[in-house]
C-alpha atoms as a PDB file:
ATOM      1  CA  UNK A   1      17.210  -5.523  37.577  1.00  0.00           C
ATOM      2  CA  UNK A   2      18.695  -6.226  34.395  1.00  0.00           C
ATOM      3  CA  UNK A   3      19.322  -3.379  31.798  1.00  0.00           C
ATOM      4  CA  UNK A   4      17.538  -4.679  29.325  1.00  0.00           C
ATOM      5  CA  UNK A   5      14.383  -4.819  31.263  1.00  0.00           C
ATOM      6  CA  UNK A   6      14.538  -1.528  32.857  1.00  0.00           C
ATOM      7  CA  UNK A   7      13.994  -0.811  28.913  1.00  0.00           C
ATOM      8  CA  UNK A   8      11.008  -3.378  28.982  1.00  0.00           C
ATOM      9  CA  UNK A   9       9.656  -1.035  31.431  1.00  0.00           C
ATOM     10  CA  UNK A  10      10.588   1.872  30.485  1.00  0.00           C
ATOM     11  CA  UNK A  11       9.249   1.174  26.884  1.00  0.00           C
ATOM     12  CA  UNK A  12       5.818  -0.487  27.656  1.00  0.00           C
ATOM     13  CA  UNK A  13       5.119   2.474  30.471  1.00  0.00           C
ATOM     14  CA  UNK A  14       5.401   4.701  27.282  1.00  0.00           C
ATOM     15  CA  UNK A  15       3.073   1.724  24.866  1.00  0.00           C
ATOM     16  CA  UNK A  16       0.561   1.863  27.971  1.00  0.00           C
ATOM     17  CA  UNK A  17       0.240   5.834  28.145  1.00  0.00           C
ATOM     18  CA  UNK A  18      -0.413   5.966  24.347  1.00  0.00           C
ATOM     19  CA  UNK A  19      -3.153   3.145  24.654  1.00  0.00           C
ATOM     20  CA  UNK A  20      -4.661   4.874  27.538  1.00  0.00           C
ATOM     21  CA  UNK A  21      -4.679   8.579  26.161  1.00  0.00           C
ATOM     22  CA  UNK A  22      -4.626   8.126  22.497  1.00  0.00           C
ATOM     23  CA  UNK A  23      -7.431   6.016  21.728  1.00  0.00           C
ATOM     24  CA  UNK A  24      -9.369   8.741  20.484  1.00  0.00           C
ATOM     25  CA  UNK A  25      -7.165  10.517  18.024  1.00  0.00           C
ATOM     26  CA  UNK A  26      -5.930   7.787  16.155  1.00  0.00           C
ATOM     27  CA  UNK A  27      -9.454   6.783  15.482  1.00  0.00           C
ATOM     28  CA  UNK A  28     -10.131  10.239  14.284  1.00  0.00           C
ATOM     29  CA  UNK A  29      -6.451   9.756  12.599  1.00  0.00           C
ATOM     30  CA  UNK A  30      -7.319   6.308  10.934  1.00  0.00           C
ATOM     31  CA  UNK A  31     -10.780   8.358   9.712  1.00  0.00           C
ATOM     32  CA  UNK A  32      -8.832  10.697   7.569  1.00  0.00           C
ATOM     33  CA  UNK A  33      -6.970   7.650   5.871  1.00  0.00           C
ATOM     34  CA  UNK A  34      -9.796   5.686   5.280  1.00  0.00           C
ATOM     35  CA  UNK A  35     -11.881   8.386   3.829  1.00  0.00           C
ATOM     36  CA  UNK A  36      -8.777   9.392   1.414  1.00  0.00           C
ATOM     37  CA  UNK A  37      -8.426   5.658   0.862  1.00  0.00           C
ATOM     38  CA  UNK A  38     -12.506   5.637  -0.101  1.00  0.00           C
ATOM     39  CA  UNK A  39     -12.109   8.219  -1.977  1.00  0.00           C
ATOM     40  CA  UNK A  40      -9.129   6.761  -4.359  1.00  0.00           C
ATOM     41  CA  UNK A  41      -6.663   9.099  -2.991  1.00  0.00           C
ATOM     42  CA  UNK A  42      -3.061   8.774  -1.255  1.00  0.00           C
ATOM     43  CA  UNK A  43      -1.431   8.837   2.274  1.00  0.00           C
ATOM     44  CA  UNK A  44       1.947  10.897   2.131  1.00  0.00           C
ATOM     45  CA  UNK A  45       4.404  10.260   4.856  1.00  0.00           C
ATOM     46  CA  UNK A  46       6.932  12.166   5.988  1.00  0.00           C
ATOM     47  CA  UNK A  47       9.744  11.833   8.545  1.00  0.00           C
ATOM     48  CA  UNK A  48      13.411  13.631   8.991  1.00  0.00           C
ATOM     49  CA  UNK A  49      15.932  11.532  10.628  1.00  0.00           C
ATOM     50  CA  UNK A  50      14.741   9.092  12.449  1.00  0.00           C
ATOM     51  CA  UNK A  51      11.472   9.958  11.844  1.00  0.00           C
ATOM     52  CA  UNK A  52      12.050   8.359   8.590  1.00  0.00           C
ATOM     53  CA  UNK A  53      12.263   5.119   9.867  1.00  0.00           C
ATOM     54  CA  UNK A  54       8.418   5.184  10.971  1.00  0.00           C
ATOM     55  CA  UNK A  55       7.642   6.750   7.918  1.00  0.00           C
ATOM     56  CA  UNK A  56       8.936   4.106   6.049  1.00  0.00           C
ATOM     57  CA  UNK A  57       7.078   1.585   8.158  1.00  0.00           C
ATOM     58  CA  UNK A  58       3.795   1.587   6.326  1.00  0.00           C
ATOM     59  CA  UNK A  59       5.418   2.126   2.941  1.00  0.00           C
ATOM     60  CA  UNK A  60       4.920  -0.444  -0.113  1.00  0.00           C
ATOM     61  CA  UNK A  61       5.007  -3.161   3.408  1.00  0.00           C
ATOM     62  CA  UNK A  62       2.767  -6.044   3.818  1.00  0.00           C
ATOM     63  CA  UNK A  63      -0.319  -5.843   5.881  1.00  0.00           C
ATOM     64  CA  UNK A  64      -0.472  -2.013   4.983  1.00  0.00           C
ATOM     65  CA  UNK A  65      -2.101   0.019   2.359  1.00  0.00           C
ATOM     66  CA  UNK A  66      -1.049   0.724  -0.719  1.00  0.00           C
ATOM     67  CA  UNK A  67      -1.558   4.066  -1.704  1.00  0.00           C
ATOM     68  CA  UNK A  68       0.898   5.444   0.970  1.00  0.00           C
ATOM     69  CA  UNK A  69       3.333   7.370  -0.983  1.00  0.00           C
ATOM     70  CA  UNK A  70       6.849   7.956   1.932  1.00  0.00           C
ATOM     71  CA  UNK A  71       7.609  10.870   0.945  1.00  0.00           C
ATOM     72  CA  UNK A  72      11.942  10.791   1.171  1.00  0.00           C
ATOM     73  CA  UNK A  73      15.035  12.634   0.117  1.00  0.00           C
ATOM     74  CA  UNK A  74      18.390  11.162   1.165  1.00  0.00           C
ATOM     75  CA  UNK A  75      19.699  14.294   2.167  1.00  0.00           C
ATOM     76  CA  UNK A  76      17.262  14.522   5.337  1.00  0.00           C
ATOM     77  CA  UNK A  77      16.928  10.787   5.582  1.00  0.00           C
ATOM     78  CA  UNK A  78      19.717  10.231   8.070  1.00  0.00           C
ATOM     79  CA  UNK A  79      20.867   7.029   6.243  1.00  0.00           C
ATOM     80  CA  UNK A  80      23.049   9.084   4.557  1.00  0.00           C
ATOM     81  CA  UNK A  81      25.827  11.279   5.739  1.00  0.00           C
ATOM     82  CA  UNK A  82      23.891  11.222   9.067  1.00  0.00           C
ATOM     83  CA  UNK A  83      25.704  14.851  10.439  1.00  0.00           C
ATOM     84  CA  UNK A  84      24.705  16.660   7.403  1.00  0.00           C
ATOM     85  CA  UNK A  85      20.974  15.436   7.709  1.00  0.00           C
ATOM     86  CA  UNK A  86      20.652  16.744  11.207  1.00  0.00           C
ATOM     87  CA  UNK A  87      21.772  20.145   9.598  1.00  0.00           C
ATOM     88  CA  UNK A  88      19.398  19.614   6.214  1.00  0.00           C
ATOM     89  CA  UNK A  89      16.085  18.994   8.743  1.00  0.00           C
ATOM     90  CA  UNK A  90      16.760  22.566  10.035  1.00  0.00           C
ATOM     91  CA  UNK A  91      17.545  24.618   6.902  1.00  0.00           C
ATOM     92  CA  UNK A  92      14.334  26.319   6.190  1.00  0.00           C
ATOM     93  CA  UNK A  93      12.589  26.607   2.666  1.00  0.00           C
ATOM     94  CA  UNK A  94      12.893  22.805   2.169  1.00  0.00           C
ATOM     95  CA  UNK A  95       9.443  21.648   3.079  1.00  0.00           C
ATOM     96  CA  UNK A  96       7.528  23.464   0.741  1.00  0.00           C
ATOM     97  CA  UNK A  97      10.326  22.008  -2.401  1.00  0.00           C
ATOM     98  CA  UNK A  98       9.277  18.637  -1.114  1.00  0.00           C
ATOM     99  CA  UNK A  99       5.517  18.757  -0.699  1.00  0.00           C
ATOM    100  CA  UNK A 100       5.714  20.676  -4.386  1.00  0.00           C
ATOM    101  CA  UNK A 101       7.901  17.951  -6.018  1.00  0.00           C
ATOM    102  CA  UNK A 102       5.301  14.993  -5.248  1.00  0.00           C
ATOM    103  CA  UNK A 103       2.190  16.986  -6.828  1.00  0.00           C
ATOM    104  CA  UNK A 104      -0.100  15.903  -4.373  1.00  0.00           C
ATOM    105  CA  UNK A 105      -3.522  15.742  -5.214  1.00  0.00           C
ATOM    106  CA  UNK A 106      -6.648  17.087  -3.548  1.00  0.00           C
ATOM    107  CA  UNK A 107      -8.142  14.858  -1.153  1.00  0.00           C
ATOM    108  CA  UNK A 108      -4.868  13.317  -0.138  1.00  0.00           C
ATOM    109  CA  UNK A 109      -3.470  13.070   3.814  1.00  0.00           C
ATOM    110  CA  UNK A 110      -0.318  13.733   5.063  1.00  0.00           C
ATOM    111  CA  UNK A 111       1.557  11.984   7.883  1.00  0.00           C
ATOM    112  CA  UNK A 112       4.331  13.871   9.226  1.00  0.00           C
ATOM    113  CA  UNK A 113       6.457  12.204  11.519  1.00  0.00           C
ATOM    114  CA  UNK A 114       8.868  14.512  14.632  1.00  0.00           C
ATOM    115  CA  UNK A 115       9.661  13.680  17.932  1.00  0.00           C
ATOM    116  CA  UNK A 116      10.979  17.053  18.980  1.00  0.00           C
ATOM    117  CA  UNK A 117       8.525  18.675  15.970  1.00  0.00           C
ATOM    118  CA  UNK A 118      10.735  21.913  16.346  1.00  0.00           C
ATOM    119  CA  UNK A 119      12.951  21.658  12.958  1.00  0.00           C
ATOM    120  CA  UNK A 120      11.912  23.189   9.842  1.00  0.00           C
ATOM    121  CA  UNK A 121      11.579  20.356   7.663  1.00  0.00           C
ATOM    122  CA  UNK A 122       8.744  18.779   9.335  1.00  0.00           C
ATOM    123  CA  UNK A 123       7.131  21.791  10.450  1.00  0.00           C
ATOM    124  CA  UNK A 124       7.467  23.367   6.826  1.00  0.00           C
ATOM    125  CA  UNK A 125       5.618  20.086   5.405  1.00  0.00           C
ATOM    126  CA  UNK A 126       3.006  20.196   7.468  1.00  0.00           C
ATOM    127  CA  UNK A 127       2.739  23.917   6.802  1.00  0.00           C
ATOM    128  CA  UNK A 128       2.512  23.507   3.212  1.00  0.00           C
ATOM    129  CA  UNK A 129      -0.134  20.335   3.619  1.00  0.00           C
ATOM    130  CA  UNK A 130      -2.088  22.237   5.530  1.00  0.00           C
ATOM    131  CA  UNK A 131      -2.490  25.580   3.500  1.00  0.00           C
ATOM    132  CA  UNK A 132      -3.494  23.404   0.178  1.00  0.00           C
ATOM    133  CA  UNK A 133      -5.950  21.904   2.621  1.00  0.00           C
ATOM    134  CA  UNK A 134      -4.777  18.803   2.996  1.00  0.00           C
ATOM    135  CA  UNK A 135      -5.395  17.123   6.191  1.00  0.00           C
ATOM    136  CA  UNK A 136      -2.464  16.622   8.293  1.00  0.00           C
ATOM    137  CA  UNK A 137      -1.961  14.080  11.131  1.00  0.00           C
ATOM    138  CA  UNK A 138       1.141  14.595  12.967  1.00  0.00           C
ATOM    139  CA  UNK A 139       3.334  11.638  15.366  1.00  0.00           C
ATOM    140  CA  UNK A 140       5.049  14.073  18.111  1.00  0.00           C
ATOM    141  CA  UNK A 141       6.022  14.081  21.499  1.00  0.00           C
ATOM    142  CA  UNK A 142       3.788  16.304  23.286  1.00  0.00           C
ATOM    143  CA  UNK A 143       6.124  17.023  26.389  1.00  0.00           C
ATOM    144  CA  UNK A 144       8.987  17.408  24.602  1.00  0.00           C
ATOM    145  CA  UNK A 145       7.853  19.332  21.697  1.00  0.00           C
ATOM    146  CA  UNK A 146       6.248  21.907  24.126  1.00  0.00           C
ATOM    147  CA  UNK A 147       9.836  22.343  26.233  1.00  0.00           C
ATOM    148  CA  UNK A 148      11.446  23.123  23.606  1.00  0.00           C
ATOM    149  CA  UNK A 149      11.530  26.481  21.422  1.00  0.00           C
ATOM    150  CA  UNK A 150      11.136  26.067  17.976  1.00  0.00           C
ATOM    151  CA  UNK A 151      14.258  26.114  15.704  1.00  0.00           C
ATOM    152  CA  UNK A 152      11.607  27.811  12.795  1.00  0.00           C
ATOM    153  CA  UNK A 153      12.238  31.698  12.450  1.00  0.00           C
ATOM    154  CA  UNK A 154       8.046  31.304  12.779  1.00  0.00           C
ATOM    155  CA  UNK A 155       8.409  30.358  16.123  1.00  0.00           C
ATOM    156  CA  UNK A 156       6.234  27.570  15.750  1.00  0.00           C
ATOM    157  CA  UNK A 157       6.200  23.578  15.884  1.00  0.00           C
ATOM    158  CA  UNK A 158       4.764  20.664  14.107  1.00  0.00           C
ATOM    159  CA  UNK A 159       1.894  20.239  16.454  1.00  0.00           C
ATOM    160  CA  UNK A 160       0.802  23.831  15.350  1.00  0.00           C
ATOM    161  CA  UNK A 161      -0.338  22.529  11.827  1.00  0.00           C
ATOM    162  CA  UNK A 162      -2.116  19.255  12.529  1.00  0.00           C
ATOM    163  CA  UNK A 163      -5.516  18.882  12.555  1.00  0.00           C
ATOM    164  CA  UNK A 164      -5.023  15.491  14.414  1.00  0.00           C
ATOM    165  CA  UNK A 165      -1.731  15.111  17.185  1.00  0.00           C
ATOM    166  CA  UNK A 166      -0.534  11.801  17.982  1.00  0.00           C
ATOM    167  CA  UNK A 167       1.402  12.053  20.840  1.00  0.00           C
ATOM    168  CA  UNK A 168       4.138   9.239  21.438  1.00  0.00           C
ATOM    169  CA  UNK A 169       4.292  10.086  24.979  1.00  0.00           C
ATOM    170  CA  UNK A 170       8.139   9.697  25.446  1.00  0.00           C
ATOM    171  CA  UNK A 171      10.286  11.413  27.699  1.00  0.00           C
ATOM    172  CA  UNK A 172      12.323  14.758  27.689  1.00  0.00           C
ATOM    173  CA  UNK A 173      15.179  13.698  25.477  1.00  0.00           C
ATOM    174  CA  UNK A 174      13.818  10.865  23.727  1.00  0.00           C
ATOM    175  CA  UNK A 175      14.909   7.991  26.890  1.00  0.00           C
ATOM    176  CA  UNK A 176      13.456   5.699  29.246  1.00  0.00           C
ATOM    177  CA  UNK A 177      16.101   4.262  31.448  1.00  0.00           C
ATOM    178  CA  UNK A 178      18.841   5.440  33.855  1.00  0.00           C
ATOM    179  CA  UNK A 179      21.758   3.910  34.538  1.00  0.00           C
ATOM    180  CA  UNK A 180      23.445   3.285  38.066  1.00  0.00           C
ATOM    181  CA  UNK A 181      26.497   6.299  38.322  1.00  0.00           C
ATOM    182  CA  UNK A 182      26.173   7.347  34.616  1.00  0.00           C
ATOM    183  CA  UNK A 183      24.620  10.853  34.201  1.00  0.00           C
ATOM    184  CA  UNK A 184      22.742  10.102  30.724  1.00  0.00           C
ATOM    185  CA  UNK A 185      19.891   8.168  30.940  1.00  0.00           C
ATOM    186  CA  UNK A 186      19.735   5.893  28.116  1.00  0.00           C
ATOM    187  CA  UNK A 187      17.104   3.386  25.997  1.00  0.00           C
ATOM    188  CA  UNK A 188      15.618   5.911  23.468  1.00  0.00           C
ATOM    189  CA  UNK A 189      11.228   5.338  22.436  1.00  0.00           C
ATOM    190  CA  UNK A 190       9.808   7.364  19.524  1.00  0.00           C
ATOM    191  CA  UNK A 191      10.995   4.324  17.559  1.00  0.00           C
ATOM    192  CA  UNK A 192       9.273   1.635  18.814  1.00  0.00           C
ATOM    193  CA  UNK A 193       6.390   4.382  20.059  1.00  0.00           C
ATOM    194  CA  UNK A 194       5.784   5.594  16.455  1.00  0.00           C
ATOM    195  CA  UNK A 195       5.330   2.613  14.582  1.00  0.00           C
ATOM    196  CA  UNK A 196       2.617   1.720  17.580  1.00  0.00           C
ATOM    197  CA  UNK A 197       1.053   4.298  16.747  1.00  0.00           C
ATOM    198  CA  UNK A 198       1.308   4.328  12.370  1.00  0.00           C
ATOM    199  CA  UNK A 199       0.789   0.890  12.305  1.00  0.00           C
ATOM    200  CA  UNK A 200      -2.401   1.095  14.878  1.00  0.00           C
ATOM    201  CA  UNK A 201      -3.891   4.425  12.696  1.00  0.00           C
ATOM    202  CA  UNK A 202      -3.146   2.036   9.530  1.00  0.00           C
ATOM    203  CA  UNK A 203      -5.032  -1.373  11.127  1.00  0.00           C
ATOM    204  CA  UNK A 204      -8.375   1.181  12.097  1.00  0.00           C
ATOM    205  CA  UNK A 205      -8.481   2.734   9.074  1.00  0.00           C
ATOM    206  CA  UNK A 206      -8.761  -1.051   7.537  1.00  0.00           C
ATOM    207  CA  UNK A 207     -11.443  -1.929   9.485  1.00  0.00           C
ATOM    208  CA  UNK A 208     -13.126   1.373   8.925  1.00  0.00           C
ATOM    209  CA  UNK A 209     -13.383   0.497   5.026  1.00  0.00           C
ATOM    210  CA  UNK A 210     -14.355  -3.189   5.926  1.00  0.00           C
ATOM    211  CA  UNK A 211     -17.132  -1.652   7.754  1.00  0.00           C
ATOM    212  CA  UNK A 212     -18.301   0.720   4.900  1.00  0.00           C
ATOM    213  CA  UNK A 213     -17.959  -2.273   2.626  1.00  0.00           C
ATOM    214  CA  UNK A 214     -15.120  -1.560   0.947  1.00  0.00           C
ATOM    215  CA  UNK A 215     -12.181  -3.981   0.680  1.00  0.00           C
ATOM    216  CA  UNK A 216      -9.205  -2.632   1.988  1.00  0.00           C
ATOM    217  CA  UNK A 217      -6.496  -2.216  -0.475  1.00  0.00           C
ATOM    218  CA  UNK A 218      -3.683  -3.678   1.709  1.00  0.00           C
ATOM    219  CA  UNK A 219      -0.428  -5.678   0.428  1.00  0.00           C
ATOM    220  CA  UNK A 220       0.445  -8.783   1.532  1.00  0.00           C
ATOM    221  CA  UNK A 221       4.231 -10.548   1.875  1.00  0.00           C
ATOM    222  CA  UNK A 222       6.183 -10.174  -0.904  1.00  0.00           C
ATOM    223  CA  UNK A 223       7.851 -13.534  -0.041  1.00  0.00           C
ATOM    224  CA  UNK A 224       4.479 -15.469  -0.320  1.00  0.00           C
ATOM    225  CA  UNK A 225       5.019 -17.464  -3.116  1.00  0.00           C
ATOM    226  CA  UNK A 226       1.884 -15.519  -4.609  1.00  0.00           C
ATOM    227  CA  UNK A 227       3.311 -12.546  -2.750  1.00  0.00           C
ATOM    228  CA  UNK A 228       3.999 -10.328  -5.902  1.00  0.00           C
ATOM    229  CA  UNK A 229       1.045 -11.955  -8.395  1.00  0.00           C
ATOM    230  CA  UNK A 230      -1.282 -10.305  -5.398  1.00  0.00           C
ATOM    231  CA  UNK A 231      -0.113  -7.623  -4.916  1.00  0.00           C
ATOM    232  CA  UNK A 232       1.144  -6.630  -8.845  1.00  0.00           C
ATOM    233  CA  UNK A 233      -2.693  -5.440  -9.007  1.00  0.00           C
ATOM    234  CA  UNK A 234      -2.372  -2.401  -6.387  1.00  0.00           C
ATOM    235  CA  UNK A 235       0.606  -1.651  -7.741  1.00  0.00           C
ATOM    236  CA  UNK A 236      -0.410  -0.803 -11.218  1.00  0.00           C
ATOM    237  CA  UNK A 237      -3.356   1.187  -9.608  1.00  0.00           C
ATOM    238  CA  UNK A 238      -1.522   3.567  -8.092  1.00  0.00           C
ATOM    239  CA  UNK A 239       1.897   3.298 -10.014  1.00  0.00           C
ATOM    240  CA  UNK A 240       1.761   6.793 -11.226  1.00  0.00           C
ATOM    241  CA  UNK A 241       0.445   8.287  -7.994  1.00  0.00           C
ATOM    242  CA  UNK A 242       2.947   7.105  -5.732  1.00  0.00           C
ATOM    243  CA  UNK A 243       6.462   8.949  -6.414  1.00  0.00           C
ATOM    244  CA  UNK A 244       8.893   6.495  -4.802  1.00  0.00           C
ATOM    245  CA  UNK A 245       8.354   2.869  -6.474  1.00  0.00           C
END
């Protein structure tokens, strides 16, 4: 078999799990963002890392809402100075700086995004959400998170303040595939696992506010000719709510 589709495999083994074992917490996810997004209030998404790529998934991207504010700072981004980020996601005290400098409001829901869920950034943010009683819907990895201990002087991990887990279902160190006499295995998930899993959350939660008669407030392609005379209308509704455009 060729490498590339012993990742196939490996990959849609890990898409199939989620579909089989998930269904019912990202409908119970989606139901948080719809009722925030009924309600006129915002998504906040967070990520670390990697993480940030999902996070930045669903933000200001067509066929998404619009009032999903990613919540960023380039320090922890990993796009930046990459070695210092991996330090930055574990120093304690910057979660609650972060949730404190976007102002959220009451009513909003907050996406956090770990696939270990044992550093202090994410853990911190979901933390803070929670104790302003915001509701918080964290993308982990179940397995892993749970065989690891927590790098938080609190002992605990992101799972530990969510009121809904979405697990990716990936493997013990975040890979899917061996390779014949190499002892790493190789072909890393949460990627491709956690935007299955935003992006499916996001899609319910439209049809959810379809259903209750509400038109969902979703952007379309920004290179549609009409792209940015469509969508110029979401963004002046929730310019000053969302702290990254």
């Amino acid at each position: 078999m060729k490498g590339y589709e012993c990742y196939f495999d490996g990959v849609e083994a890990v898409l199939g799990k989620i579909r089989n074992t998930q269904a019912a917490n990202i409908e119970k996810a989606a139901k948080y963002v719809s009722d925030a997004i009924a309600a006129d209030r915002v998504v906040h998404v967070f990520g670390a890392g990697h993480s940030n790529l999902i996070a930045e998934e669903i933000f200001y991207r067509a066929g998404c809402p619009a009032p999903v504010n990613h919540v960023v700072d380039i320090s922890l981004s990993g796009g930046v100075g990459v070695t210092k980020s991996e330090f930055m996601e574990r120093l304690e005290g910057i979660g609650p700086v972060l949730y404190n400098h976007i102002r959220p409001a009451a009513g909003d829901v907050f996406i956090v995004i770990s696939n270990s869920g044992r550093n202090a950034a994410p853990i911190e943010m979901a933390r803070e959400a929670r104790s302003h009683e915001h509701p918080v819907i964290a993308i982990t990895s179940v397995g892993y998170s749970r065989s690891q201990t927590s790098r938080h002087s609190s002992g605990e991990l992101l799972l530990d303040h969510a009121d809904v887990v979405l697990d990716n279902c990936g493997n013990f160190g975040d890979v899917c595939v061996d390779v014949p006499g190499f002892n790493r295995r190789i072909g890393p998930t949460s990627g491709v696992a956690g935007a299955y899993i935003i992006h499916s959350v996001m899609v319910q939660a439209a049809f959810n506010l379809q259903e209750n008669g509400i038109e969902p407030p979703v952007f379309v392609s920004g290179n549609r000719d009409d792209g940015r005379k469509l969508n110029q209308s979401l963004i002046d509704r929730y310019w000053a709510r969302i702290r990254n455009w």
